[in-house]
PDB file of N, CA and C in Angstrom:
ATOM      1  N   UNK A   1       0.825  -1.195   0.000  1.00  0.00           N
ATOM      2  CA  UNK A   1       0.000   0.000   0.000  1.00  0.00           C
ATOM      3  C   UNK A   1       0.872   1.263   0.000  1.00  0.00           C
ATOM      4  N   UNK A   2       1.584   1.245   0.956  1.00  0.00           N
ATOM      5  CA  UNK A   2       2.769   2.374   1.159  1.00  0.00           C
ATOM      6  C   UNK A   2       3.332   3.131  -0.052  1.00  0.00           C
ATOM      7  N   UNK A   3       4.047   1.616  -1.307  1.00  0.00           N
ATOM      8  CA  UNK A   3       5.028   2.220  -2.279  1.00  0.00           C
ATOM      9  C   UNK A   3       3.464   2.136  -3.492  1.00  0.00           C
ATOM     10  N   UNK A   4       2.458   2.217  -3.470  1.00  0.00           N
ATOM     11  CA  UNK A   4       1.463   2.781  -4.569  1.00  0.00           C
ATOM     12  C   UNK A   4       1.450   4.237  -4.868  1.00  0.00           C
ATOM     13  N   UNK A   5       1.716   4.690  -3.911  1.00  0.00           N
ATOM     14  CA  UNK A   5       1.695   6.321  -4.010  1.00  0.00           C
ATOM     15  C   UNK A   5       3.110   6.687  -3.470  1.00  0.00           C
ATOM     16  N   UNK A   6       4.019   7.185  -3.895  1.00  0.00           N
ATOM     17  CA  UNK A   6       5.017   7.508  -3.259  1.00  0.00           C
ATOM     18  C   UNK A   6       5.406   8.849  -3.793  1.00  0.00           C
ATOM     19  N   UNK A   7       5.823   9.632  -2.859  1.00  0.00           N
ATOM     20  CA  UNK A   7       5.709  11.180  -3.425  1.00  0.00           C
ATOM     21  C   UNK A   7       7.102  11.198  -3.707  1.00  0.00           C
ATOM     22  N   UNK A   8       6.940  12.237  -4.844  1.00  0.00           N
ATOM     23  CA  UNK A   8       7.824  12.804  -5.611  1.00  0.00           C
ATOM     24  C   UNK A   8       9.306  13.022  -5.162  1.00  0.00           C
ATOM     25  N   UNK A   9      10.477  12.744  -5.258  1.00  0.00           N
ATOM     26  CA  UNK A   9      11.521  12.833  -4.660  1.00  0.00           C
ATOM     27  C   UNK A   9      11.622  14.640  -4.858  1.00  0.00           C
ATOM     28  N   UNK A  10      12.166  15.120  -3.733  1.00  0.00           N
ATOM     29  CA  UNK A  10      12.260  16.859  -4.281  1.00  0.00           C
ATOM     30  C   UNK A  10      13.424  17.051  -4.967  1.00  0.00           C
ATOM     31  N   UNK A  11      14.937  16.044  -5.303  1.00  0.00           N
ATOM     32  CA  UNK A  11      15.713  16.642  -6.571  1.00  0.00           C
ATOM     33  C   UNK A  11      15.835  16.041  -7.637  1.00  0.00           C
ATOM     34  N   UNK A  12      14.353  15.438  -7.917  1.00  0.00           N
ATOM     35  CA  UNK A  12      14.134  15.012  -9.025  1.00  0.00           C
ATOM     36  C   UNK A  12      14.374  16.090 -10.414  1.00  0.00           C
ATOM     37  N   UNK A  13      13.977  17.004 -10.895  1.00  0.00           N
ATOM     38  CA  UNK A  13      14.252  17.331 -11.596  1.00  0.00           C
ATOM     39  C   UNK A  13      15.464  17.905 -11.902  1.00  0.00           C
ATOM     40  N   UNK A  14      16.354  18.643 -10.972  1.00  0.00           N
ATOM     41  CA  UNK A  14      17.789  18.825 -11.040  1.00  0.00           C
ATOM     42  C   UNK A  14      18.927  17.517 -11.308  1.00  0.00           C
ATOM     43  N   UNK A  15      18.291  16.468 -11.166  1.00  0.00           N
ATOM     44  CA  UNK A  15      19.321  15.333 -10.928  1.00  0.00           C
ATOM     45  C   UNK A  15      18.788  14.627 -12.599  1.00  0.00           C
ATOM     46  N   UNK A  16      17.749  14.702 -13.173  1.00  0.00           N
ATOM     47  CA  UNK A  16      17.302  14.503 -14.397  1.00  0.00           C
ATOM     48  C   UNK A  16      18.046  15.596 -15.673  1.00  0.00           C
ATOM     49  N   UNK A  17      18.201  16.878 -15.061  1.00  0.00           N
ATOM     50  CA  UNK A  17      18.672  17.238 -15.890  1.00  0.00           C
ATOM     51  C   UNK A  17      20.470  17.256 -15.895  1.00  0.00           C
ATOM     52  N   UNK A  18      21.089  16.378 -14.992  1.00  0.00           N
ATOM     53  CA  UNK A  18      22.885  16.721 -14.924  1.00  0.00           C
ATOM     54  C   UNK A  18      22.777  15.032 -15.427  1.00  0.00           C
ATOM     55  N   UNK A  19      21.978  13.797 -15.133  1.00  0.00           N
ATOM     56  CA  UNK A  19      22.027  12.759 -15.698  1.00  0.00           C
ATOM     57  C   UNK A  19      21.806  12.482 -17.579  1.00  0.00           C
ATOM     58  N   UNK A  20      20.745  13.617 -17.547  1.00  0.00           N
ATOM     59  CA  UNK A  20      20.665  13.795 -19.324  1.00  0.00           C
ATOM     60  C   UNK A  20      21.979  13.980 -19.862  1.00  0.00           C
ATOM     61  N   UNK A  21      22.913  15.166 -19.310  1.00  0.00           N
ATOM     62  CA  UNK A  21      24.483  15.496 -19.818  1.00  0.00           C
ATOM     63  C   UNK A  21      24.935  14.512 -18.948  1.00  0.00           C
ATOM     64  N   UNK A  22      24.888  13.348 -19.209  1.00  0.00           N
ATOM     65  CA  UNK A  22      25.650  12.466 -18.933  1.00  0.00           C
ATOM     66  C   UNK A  22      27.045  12.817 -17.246  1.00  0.00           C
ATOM     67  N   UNK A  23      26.595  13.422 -16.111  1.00  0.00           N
ATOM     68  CA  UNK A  23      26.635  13.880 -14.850  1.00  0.00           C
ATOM     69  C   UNK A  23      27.581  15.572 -15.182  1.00  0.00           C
ATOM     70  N   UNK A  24      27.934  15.707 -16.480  1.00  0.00           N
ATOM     71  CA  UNK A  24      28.402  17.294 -16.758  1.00  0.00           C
ATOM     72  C   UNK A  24      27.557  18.358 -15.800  1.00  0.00           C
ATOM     73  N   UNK A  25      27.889  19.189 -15.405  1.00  0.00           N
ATOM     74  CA  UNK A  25      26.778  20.349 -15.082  1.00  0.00           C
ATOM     75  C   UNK A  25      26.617  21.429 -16.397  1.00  0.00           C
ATOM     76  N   UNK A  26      25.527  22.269 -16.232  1.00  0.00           N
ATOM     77  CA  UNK A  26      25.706  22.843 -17.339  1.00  0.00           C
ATOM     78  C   UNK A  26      26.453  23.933 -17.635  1.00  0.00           C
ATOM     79  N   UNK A  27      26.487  24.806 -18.770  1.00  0.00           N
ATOM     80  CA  UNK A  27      27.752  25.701 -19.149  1.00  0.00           C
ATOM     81  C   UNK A  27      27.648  26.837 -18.274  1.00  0.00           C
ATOM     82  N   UNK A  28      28.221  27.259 -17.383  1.00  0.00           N
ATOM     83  CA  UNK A  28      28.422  28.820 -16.377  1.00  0.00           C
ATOM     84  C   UNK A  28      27.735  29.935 -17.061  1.00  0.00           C
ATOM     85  N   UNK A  29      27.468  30.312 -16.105  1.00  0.00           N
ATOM     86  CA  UNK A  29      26.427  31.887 -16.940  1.00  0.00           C
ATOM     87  C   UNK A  29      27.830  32.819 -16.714  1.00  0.00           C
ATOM     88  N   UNK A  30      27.401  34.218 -17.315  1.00  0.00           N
ATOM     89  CA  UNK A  30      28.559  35.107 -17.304  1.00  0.00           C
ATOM     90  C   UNK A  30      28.752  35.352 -16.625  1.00  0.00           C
ATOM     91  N   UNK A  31      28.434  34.792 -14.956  1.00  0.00           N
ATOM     92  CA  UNK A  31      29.293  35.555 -13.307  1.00  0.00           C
ATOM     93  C   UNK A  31      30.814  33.942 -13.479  1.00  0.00           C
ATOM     94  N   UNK A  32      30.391  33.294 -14.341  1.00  0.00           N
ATOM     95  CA  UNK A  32      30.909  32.194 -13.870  1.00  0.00           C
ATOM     96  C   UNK A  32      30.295  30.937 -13.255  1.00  0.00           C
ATOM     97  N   UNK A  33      29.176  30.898 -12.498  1.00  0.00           N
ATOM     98  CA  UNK A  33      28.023  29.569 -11.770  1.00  0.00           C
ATOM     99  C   UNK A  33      27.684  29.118 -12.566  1.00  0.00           C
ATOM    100  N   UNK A  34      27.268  27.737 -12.656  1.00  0.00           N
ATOM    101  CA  UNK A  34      25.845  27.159 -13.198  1.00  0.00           C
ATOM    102  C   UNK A  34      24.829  26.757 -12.320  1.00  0.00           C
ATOM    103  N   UNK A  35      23.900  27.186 -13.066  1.00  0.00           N
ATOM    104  CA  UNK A  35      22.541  26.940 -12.483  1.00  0.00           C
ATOM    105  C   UNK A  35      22.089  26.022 -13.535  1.00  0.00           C
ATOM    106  N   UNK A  36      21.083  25.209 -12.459  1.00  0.00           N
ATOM    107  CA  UNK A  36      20.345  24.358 -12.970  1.00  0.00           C
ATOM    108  C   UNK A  36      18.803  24.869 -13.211  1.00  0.00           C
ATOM    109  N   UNK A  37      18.204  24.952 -14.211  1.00  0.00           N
ATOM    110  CA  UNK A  37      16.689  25.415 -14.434  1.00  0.00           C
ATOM    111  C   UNK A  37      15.366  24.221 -14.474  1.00  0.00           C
ATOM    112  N   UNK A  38      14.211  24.838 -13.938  1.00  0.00           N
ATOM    113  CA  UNK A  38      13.605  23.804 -14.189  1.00  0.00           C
ATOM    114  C   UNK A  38      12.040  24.673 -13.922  1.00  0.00           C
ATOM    115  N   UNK A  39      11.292  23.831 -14.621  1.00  0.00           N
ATOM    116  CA  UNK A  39      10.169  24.855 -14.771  1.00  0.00           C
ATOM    117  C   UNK A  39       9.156  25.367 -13.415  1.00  0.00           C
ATOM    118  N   UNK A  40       8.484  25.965 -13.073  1.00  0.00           N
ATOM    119  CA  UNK A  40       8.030  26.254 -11.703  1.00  0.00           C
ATOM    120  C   UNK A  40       6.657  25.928 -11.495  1.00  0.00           C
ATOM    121  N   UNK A  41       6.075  25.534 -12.977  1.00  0.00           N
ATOM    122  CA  UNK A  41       4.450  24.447 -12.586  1.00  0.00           C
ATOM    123  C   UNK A  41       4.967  23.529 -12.616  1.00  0.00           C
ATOM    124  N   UNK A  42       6.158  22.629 -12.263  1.00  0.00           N
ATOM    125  CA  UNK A  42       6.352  21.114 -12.879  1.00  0.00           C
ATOM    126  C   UNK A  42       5.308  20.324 -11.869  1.00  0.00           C
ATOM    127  N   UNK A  43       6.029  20.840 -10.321  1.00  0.00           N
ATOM    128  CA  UNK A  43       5.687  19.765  -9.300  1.00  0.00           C
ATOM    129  C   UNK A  43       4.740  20.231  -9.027  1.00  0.00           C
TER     130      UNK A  43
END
């Protein structure tokens, strides 16, 4: 009953998108960081 519903892991989508680039992060913005984006209706 428990694992029928199991909620959403919360770094699911950050960890989907550094596994897509194969564990790369993505390219630095112009301060130098990368950020990871992800849309804000997902969850």
């Amino acid at each position: 009953m428990r694992d029928a519903t199991p909620a959403t892991p919360v770094f699911i989508l950050p960890s989907v998108q550094v596994n897509l680039r194969a564990g790369d992060l993505p390219p630095a913005a112009e301060n130098g960081t990368c950020y990871l984006t992800f849309p804000l209706n997902a969850l």
